[in-house]
PDB file of N, CA and C in Angstrom:
ATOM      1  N   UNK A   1      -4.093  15.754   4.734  1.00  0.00           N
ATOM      2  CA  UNK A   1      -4.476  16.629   3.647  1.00  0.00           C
ATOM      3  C   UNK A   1      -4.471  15.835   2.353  1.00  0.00           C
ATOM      4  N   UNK A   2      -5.258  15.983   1.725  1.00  0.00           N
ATOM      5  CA  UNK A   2      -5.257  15.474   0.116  1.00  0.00           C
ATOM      6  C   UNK A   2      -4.973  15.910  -0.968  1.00  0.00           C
ATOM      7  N   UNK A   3      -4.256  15.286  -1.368  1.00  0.00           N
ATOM      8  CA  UNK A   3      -3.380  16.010  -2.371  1.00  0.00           C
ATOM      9  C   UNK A   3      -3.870  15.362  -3.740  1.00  0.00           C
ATOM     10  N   UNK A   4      -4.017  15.838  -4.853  1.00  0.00           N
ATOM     11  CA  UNK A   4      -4.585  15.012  -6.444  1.00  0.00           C
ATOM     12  C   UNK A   4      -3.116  14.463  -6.648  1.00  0.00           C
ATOM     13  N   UNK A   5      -3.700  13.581  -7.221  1.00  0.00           N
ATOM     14  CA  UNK A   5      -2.111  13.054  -8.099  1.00  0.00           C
ATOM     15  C   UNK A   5      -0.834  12.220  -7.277  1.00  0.00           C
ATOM     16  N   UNK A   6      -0.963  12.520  -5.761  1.00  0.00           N
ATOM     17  CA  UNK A   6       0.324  12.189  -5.178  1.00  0.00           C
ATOM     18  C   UNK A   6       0.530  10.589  -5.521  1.00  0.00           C
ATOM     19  N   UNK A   7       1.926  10.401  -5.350  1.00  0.00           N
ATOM     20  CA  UNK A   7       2.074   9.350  -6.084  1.00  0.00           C
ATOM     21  C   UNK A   7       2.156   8.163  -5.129  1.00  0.00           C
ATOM     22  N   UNK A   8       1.906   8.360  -3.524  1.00  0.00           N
ATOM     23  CA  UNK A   8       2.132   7.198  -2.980  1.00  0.00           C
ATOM     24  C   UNK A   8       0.055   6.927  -2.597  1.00  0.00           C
ATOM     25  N   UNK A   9      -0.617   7.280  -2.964  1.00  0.00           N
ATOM     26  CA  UNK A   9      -2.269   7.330  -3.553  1.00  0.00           C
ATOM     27  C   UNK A   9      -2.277   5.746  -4.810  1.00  0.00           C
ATOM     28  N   UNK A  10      -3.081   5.116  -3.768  1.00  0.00           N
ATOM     29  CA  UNK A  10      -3.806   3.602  -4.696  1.00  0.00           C
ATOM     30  C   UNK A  10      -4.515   4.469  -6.147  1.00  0.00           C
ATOM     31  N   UNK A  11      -4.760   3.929  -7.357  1.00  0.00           N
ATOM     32  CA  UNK A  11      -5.299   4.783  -8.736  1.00  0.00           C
ATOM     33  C   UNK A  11      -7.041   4.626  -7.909  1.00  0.00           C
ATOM     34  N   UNK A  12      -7.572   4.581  -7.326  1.00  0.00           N
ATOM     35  CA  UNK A  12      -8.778   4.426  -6.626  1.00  0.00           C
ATOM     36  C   UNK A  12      -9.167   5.911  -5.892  1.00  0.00           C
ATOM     37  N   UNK A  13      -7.789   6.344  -5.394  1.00  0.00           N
ATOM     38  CA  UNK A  13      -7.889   7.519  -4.486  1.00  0.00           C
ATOM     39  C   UNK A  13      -7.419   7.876  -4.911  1.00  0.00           C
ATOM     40  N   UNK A  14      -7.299   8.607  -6.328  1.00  0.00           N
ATOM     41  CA  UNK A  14      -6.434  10.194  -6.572  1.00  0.00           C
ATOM     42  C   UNK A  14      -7.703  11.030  -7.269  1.00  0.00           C
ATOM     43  N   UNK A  15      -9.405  10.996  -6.579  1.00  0.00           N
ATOM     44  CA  UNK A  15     -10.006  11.907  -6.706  1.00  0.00           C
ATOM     45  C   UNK A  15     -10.294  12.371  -5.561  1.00  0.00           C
ATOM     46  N   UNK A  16     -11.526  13.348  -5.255  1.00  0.00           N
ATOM     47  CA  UNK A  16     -11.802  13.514  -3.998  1.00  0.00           C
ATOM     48  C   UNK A  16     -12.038  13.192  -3.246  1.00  0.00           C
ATOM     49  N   UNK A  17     -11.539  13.276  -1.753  1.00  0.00           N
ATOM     50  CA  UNK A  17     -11.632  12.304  -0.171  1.00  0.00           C
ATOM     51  C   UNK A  17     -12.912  11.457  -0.670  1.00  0.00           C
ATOM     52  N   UNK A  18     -12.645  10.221  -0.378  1.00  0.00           N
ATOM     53  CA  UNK A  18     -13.975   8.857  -0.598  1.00  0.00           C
ATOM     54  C   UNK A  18     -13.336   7.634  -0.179  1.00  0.00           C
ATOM     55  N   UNK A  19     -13.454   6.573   0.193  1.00  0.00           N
ATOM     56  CA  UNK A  19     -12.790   5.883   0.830  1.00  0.00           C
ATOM     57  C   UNK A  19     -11.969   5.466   1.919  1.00  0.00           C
ATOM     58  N   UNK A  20     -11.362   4.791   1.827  1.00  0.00           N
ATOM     59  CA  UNK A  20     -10.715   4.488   3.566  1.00  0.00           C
ATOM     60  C   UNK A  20      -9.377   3.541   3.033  1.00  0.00           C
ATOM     61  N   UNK A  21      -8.234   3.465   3.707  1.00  0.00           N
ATOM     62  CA  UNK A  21      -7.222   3.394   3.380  1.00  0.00           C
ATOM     63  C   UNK A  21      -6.342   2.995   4.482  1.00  0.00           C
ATOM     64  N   UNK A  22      -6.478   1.766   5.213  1.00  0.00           N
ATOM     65  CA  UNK A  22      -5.668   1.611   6.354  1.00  0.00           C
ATOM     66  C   UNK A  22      -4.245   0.786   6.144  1.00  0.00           C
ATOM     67  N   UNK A  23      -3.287   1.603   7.093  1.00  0.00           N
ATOM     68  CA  UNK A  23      -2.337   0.937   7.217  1.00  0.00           C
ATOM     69  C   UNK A  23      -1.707  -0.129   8.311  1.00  0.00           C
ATOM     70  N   UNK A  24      -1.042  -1.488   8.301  1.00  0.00           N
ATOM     71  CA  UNK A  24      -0.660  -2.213   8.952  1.00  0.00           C
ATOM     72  C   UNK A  24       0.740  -2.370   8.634  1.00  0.00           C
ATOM     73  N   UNK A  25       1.176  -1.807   9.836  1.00  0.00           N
ATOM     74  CA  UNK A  25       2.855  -2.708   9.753  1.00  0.00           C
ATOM     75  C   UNK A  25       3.345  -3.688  10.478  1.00  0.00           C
ATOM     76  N   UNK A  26       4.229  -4.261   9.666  1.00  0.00           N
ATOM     77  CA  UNK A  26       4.384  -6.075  10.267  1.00  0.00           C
ATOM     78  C   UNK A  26       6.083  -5.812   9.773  1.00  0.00           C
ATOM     79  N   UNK A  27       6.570  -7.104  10.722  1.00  0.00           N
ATOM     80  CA  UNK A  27       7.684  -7.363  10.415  1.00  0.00           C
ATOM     81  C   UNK A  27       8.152  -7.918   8.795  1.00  0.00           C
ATOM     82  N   UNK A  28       7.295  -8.474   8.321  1.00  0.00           N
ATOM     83  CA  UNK A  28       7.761  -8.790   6.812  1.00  0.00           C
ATOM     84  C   UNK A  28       7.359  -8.871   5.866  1.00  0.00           C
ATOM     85  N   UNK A  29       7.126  -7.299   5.325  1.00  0.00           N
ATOM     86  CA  UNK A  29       6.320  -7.274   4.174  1.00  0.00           C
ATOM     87  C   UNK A  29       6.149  -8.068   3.103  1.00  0.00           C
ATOM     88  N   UNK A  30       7.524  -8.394   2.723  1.00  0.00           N
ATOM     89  CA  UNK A  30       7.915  -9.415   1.478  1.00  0.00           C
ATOM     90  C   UNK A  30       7.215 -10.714   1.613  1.00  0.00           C
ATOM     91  N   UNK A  31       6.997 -11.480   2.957  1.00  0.00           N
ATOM     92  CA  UNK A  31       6.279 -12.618   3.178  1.00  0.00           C
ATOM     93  C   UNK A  31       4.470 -12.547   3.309  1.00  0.00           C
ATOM     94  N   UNK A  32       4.195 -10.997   3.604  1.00  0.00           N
ATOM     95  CA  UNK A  32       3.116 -11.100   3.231  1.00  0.00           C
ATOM     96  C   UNK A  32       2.375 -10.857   2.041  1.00  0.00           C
ATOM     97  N   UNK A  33       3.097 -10.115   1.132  1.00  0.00           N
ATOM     98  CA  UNK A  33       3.216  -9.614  -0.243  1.00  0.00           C
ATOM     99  C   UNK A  33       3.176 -11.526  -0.940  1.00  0.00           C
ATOM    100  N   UNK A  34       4.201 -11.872  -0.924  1.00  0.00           N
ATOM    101  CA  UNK A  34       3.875 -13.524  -0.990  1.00  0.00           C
ATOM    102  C   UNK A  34       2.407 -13.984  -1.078  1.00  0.00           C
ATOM    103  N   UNK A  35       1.828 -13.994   0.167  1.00  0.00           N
ATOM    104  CA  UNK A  35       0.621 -14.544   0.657  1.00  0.00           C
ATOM    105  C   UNK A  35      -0.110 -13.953  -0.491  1.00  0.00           C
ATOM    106  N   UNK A  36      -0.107 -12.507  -0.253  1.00  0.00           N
ATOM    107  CA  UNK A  36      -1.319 -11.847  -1.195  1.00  0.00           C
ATOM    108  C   UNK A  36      -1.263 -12.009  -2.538  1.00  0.00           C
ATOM    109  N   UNK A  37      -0.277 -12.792  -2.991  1.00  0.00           N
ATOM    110  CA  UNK A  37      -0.574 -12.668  -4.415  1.00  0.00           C
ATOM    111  C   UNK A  37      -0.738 -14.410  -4.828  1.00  0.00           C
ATOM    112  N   UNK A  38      -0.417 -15.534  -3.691  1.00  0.00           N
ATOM    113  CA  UNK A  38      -0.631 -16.851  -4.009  1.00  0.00           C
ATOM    114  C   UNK A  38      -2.331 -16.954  -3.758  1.00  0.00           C
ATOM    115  N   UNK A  39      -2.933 -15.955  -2.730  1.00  0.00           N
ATOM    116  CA  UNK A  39      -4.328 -15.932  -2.753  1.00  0.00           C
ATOM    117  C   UNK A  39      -4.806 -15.234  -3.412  1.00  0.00           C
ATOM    118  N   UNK A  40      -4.405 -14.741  -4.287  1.00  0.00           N
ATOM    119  CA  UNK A  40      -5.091 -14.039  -5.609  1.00  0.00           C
ATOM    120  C   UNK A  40      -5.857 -12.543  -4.931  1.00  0.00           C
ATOM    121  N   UNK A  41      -4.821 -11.939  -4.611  1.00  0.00           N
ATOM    122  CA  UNK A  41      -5.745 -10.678  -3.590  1.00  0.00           C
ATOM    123  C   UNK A  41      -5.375  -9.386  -5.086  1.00  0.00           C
ATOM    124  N   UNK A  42      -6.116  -8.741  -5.118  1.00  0.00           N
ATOM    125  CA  UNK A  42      -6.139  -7.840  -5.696  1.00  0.00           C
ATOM    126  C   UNK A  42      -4.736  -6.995  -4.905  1.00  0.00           C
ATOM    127  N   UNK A  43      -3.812  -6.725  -6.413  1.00  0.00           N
ATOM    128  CA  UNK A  43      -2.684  -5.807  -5.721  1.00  0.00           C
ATOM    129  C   UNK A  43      -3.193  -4.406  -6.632  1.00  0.00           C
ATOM    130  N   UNK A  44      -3.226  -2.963  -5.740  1.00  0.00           N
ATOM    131  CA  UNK A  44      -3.233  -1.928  -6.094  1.00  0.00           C
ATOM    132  C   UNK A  44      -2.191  -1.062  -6.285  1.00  0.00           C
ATOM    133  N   UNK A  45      -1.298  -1.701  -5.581  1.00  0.00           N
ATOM    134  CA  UNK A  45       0.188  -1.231  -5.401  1.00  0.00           C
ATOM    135  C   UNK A  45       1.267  -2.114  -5.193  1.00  0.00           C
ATOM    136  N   UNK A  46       1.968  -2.425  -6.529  1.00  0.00           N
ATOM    137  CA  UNK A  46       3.107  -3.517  -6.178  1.00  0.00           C
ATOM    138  C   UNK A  46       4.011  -3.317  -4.781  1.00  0.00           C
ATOM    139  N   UNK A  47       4.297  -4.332  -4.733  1.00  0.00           N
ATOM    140  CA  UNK A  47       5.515  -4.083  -3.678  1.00  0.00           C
ATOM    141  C   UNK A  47       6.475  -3.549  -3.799  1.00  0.00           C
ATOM    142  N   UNK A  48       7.206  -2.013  -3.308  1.00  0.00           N
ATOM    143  CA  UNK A  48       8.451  -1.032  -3.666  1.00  0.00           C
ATOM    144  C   UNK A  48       8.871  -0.770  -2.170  1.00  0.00           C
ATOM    145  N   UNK A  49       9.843  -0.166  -2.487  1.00  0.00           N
ATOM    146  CA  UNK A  49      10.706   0.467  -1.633  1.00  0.00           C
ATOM    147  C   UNK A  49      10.213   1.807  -1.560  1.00  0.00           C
ATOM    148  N   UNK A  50      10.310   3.034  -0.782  1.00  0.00           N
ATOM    149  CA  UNK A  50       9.797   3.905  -0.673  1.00  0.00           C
ATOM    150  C   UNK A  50      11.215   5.015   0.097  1.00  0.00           C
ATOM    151  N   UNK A  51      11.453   5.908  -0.665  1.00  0.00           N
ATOM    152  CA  UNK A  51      12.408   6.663  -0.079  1.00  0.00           C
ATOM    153  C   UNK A  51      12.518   7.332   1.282  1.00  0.00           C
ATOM    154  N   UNK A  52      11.063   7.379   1.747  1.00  0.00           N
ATOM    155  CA  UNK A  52      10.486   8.355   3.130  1.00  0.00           C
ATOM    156  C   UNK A  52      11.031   6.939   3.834  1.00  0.00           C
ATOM    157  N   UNK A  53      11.024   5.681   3.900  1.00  0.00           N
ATOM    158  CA  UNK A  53      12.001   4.416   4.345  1.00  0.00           C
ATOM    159  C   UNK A  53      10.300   3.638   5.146  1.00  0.00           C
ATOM    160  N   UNK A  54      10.190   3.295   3.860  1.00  0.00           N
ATOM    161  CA  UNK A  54       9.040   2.160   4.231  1.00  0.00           C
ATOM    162  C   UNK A  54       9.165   0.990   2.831  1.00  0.00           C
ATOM    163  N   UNK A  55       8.735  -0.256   2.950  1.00  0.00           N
ATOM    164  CA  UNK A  55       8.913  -0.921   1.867  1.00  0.00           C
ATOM    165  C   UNK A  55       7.094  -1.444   2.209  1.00  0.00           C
ATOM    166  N   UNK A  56       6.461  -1.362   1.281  1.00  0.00           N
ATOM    167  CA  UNK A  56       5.173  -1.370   1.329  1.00  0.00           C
ATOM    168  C   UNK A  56       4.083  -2.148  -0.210  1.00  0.00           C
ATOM    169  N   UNK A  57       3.247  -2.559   0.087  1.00  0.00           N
ATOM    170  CA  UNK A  57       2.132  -2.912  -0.929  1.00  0.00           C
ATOM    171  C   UNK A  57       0.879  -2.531  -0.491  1.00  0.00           C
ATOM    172  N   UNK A  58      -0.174  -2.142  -1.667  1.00  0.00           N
ATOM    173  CA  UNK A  58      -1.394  -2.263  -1.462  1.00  0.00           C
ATOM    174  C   UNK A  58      -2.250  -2.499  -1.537  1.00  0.00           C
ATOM    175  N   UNK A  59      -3.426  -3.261  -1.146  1.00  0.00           N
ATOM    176  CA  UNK A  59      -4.197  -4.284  -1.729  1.00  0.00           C
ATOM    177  C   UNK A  59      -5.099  -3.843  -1.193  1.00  0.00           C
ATOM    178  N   UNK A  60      -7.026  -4.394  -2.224  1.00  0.00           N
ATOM    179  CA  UNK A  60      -7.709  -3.919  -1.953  1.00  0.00           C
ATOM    180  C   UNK A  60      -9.173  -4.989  -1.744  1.00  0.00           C
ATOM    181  N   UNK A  61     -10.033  -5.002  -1.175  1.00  0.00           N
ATOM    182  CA  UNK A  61     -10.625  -6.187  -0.396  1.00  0.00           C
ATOM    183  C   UNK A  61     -12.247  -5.685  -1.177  1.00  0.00           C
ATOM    184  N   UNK A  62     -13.060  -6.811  -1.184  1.00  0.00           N
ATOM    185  CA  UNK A  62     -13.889  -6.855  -2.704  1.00  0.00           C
ATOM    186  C   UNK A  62     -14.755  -5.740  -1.945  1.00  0.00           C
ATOM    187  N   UNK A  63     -14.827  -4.569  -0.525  1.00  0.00           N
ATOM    188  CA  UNK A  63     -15.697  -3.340  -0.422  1.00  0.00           C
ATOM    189  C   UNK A  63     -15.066  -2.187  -0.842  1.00  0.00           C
ATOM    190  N   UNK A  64     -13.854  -2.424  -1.230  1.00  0.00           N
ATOM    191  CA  UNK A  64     -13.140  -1.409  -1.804  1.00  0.00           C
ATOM    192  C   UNK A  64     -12.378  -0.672  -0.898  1.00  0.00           C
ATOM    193  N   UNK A  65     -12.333  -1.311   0.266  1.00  0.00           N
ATOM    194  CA  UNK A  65     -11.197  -0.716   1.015  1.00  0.00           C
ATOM    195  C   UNK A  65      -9.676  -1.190   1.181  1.00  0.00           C
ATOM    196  N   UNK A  66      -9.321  -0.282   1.092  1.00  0.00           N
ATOM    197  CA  UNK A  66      -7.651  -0.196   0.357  1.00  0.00           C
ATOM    198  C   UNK A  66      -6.479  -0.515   1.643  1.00  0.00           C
ATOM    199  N   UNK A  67      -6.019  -1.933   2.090  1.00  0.00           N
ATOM    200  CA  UNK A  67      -4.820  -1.915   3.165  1.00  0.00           C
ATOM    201  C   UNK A  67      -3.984  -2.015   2.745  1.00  0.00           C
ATOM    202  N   UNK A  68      -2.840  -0.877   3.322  1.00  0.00           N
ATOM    203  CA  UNK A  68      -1.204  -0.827   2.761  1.00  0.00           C
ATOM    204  C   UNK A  68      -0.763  -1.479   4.089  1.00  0.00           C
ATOM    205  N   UNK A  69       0.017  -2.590   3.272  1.00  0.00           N
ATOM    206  CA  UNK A  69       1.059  -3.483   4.497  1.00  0.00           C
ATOM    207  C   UNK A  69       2.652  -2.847   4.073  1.00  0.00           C
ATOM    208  N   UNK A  70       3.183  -2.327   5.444  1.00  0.00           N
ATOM    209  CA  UNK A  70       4.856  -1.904   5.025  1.00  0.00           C
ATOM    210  C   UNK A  70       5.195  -2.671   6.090  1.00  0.00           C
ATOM    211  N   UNK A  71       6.563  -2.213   6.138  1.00  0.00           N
ATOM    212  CA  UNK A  71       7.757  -2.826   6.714  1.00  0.00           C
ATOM    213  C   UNK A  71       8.505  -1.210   7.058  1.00  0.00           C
ATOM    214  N   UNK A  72       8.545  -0.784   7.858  1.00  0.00           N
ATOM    215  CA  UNK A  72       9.852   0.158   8.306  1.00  0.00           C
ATOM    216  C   UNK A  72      11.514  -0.308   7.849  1.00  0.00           C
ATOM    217  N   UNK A  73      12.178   0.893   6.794  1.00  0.00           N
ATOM    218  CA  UNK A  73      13.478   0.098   6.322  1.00  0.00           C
ATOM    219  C   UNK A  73      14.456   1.326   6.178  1.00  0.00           C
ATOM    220  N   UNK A  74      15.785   1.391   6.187  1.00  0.00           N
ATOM    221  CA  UNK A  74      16.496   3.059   6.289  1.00  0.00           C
ATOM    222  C   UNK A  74      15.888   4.116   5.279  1.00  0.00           C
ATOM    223  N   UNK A  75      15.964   5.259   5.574  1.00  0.00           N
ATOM    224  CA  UNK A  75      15.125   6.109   4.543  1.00  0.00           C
ATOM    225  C   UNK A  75      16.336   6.288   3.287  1.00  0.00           C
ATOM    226  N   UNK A  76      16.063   6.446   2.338  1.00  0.00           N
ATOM    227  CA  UNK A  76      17.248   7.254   0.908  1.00  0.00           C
ATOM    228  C   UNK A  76      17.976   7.778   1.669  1.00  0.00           C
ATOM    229  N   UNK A  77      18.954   8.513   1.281  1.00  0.00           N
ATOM    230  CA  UNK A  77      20.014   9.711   1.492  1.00  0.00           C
ATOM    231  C   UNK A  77      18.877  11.150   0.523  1.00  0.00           C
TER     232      UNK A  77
END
């Protein structure tokens, strides 16, 4: 469902459904977060921690499609 505004939404996608948005999880976000920013990749979403317990970034590739790389990590309390 799509929600306006939600805050875990790249600033690309907080209008109406358009785009594509895939996710990959890997063992180490932080090392690929690395990569993506020594190759100059467009970041849409710094690298954070995420309370739902994902640690994640998002980057976006020159057709405008948006991949979030996380890491699975304990959720908040």
């Amino acid at each position: 469902m799509w929600v306006a505004g939600h805050p875990l939404l790249p600033p690309g996608l907080t209008g109406p459904p358009r785009g594509v948005l895939i996710d990959v999880v890997v063992e180490d976000v932080d090392r690929l977060y690395d990569d993506a920013r020594r190759h100059g990749l467009e970041i849409a979403i710094e690298l954070r921690d995420e309370a739902y317990g994902q640690r994640r970034f998002v980057t976006q590739d020159p057709a405008g499609t948006f991949v979030e790389v996380s890491t699975p990590i304990p959720m908040s309390a």
